[in-house]
Protein backbone atom coordinates (compact mmCIF):
# COMPACT_ATOMS: atom_id res chain seq x y z
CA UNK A 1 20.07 -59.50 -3.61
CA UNK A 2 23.71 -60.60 -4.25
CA UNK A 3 23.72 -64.19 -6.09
CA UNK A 4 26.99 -66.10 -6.32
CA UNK A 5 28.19 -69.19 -8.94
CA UNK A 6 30.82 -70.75 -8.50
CA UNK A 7 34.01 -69.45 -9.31
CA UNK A 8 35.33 -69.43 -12.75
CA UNK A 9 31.94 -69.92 -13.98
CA UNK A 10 32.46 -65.95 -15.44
CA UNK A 11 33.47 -67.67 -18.88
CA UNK A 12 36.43 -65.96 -19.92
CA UNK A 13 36.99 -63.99 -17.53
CA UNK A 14 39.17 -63.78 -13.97
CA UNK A 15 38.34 -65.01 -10.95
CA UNK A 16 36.88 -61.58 -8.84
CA UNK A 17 38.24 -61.22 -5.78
CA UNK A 18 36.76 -58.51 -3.17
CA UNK A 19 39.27 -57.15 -0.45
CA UNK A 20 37.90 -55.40 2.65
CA UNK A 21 40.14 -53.20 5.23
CA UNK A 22 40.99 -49.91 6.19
CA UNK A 23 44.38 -50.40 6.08
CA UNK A 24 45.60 -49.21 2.86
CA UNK A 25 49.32 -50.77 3.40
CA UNK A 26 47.58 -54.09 3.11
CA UNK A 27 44.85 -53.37 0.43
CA UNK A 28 47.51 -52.61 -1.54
CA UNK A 29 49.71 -55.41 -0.78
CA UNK A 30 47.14 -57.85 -1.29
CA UNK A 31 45.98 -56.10 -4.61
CA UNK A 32 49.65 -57.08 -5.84
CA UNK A 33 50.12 -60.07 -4.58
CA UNK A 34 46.36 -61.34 -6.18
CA UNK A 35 47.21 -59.67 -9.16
CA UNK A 36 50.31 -61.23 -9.92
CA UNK A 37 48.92 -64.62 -9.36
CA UNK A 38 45.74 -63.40 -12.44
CA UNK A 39 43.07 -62.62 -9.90
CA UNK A 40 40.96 -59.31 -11.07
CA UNK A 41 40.92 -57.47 -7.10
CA UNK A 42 38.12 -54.83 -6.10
CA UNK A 43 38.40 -53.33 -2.76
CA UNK A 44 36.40 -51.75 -0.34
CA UNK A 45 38.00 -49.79 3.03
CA UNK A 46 34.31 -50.04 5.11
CA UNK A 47 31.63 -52.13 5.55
CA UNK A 48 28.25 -50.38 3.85
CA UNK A 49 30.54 -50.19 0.92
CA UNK A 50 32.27 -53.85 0.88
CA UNK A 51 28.13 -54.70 1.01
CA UNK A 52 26.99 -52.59 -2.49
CA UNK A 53 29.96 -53.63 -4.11
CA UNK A 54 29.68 -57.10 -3.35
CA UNK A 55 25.41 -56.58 -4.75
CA UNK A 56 26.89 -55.09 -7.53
CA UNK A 57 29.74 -57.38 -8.61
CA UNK A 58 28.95 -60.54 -7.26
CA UNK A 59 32.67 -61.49 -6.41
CA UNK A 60 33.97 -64.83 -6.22
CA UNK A 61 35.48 -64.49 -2.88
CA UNK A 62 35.75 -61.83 0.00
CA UNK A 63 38.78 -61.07 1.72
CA UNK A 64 36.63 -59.22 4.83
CA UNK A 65 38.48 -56.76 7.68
CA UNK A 66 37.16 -57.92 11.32
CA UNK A 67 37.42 -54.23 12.26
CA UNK A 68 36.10 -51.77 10.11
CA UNK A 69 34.49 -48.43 10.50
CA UNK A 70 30.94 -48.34 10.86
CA UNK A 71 29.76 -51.82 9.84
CA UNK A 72 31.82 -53.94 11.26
CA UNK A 73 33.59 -57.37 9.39
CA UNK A 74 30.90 -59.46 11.20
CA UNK A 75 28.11 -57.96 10.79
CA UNK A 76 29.06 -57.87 6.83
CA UNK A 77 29.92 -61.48 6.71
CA UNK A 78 26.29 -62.11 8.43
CA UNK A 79 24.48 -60.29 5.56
CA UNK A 80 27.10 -61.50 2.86
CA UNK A 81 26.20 -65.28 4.46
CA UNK A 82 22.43 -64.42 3.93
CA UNK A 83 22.66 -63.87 0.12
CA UNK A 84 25.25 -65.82 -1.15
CA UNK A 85 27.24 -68.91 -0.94
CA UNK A 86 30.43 -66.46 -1.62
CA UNK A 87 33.74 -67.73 0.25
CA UNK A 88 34.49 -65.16 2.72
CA UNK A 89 38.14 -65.49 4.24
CA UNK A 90 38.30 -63.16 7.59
CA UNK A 91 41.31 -61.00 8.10
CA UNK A 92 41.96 -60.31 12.32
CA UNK A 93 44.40 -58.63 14.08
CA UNK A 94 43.67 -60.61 17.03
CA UNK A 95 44.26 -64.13 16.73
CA UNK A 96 42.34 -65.28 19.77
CA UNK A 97 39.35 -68.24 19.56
CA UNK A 98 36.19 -65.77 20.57
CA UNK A 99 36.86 -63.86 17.18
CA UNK A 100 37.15 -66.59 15.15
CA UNK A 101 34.50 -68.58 16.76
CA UNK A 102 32.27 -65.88 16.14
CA UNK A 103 33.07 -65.42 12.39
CA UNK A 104 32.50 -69.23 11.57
CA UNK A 105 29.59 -69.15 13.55
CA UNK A 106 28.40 -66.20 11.35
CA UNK A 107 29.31 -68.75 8.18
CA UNK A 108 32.91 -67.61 7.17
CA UNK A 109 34.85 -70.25 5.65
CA UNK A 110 38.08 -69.74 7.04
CA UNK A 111 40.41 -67.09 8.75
CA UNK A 112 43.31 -65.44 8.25
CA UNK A 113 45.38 -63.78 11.57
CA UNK A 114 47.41 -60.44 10.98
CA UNK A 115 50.26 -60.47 10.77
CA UNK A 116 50.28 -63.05 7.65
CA UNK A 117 52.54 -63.92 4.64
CA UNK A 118 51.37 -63.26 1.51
CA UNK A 119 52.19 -66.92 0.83
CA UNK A 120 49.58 -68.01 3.12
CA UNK A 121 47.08 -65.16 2.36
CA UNK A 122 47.27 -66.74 -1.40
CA UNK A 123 47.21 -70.57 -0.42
CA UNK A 124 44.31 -69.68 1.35
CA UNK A 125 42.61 -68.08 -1.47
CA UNK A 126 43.26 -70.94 -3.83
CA UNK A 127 42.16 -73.67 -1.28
CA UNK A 128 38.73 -71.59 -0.20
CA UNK A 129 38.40 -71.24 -4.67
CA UNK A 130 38.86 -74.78 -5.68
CA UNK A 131 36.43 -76.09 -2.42
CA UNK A 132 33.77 -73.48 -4.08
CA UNK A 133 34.04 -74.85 -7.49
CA UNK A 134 34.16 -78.61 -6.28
CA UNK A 135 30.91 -77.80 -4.50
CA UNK A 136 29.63 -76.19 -7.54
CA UNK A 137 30.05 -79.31 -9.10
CA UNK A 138 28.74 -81.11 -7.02
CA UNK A 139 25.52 -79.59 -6.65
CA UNK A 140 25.62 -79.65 -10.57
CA UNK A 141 26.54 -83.40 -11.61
CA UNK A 142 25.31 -85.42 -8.88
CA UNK A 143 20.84 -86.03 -8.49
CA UNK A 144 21.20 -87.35 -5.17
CA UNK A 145 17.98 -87.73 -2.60
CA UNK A 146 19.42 -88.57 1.02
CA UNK A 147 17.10 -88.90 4.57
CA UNK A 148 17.81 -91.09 7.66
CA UNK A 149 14.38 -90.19 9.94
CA UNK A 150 12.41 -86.98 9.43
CA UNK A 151 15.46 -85.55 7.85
CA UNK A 152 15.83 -85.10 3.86
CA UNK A 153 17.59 -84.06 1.41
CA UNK A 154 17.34 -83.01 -2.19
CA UNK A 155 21.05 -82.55 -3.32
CA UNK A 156 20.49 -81.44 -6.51
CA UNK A 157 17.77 -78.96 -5.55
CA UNK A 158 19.87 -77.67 -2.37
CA UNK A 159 17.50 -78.35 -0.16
CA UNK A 160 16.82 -79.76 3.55
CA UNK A 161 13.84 -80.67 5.24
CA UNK A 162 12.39 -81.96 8.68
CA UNK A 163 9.12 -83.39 8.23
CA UNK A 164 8.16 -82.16 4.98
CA UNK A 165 9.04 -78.50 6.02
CA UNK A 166 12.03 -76.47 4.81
CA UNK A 167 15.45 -75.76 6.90
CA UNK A 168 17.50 -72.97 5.53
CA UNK A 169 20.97 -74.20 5.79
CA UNK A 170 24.20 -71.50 5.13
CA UNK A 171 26.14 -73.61 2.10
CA UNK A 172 28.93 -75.31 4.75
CA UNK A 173 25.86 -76.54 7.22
CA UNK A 174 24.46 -77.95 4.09
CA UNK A 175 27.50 -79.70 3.04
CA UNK A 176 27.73 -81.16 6.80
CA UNK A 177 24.45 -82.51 7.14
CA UNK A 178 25.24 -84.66 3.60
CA UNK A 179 28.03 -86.11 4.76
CA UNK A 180 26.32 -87.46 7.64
CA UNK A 181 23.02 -88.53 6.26
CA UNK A 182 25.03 -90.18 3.44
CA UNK A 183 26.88 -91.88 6.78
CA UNK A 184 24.00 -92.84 8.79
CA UNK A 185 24.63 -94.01 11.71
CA UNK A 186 28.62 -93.80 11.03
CA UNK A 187 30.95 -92.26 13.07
CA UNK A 188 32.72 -89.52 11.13
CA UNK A 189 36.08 -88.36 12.43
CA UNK A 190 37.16 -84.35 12.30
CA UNK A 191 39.39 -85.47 9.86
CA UNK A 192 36.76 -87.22 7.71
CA UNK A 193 34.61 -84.41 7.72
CA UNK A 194 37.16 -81.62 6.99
CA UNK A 195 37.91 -83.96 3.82
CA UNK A 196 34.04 -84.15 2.99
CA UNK A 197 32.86 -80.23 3.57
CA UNK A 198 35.60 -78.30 3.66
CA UNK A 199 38.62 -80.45 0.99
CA UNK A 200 41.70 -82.12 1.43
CA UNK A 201 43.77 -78.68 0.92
CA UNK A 202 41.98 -77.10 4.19
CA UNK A 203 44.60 -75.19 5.89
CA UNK A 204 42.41 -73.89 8.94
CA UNK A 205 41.65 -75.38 12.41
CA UNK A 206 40.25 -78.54 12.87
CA UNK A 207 37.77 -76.95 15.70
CA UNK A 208 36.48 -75.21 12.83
CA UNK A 209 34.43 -79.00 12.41
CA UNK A 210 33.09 -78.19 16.33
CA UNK A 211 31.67 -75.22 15.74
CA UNK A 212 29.99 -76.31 12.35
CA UNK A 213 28.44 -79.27 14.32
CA UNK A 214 27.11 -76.96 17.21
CA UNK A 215 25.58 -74.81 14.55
CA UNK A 216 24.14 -77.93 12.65
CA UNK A 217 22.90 -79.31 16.02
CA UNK A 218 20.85 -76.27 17.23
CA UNK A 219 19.34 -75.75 13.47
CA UNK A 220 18.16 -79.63 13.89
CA UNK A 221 16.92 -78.87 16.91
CA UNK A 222 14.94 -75.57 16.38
CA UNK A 223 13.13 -77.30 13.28
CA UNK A 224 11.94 -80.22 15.98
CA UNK A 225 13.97 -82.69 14.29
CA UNK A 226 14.46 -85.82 16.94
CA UNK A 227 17.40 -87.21 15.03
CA UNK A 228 20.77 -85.36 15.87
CA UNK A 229 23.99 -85.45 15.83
CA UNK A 230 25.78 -87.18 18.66
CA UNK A 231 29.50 -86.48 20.25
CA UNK A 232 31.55 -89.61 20.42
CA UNK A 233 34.37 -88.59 22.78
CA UNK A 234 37.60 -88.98 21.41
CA UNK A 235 36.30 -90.07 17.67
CA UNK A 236 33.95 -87.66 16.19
CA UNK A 237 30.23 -87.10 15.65
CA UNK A 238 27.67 -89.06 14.14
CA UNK A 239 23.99 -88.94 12.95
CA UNK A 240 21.72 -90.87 15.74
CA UNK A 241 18.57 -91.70 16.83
């Protein structure tokens, strides 16, 4: 089973990055461009094979293909999502809201839409590697024990319960639910909670927060939780009765 740390946590070594598509015009550019800027690139042009070599060399961030023979990008990020906390940035042709919907829904951490800059391609990267180590962090410095109703949370420990029993939570679900049982009852804005989960240097769409929330809700709600997370039109969400 893959296992990630955060990145940089290689001592003395590169950060890894793992780049999957067919296309080789745009391996290769990307190889270059992440090169230049110190970052030691794998690649992978399919989906079984973007999957061993991510078991194998635990990367510190995927760059993943939506369309890919045989296994498609989704369907990789879905596996890659159930063993490890790795950032996954999604590369699509097609910049319509069903595919990206469907890759944050699937736990990606952000998108990127083809035709892109390298520019962009390598902000991206830098904002998705510093969130990862700040997380890290964290997770690492902070013994915190949060619940508002049957729901808890052991911070330190990375875990989530409802009643006593445990709720397996992707790592961005996870990092929602703290910031709203550490705001009980508050209403946090979009804005607020892109700050809290995903860092100030979040580049991405602010419906990204929607979908999160939708996820969050249903998870709450298939573990019988009777505490959830309430829409306040206009505002944002908060964590209710």
């Amino acid at each position: 089973m893959l296992t990630h740390d955060a990145a940089g946590a290689r001592r003395g070594q590169k950060p890894r990055i793992l780049v999957v598509d067919d296309e080789r015009a745009i391996v290769e550019s990307l190889r270059y461009a992440l090169e230049k800027e110190g970052y030691d690139v794998l690649e992978a042009g399919e989906g079984g094979e973007a999957l061993d070599l991510a078991r194998r060399a635990s990367p510190d961030l995927v760059l993943l293909d939506i369309m890919l023979p045989g296994m498609s990008g989704f369907e990789v990020c879905r596996v890659l999502r159930q063993e490890s906390a790795v950032p996954i940035l999604m590369l699509t042709a097609r910049g319509d809201e069903p595919d990206r919907v469907v890759g944050l829904d699937l736990g990606a951490d952000d998108y990127i839409t083809k035709p892109f800059s390298l520019r962009e391609a390598l902000a991206r990267v830098r904002a998705a590697l510093r969130r990862a180590q700040t997380t890290a962090r964290g997770v690492r410095d902070r013994e915190e024990l949060l619940s508002v109703g049957e729901i808890a949370m052991d911070v330190a420990r990375h875990e989530a319960t409802v009643r006593g029993r445990p709720m397996a939570l992707p790592p961005r679900q996870f990092d929602l639910l703290r910031a709203f049982l550490a705001n009980p009852g508050r209403v946090l804005t979009r804005a607020a909670l892109l700050q809290h989960v995903w860092g100030y240097d979040f580049t991405g769409d602010d419906r990204t927060v929607d979908v999160h929330v939708r996820w969050l809700r249903q998870k709450l709600q298939e573990a019988g939780a009777e505490t959830t997370i309430e829409t306040v039109r206009g505002v944002g969400y908060k964590l209710g009765a």
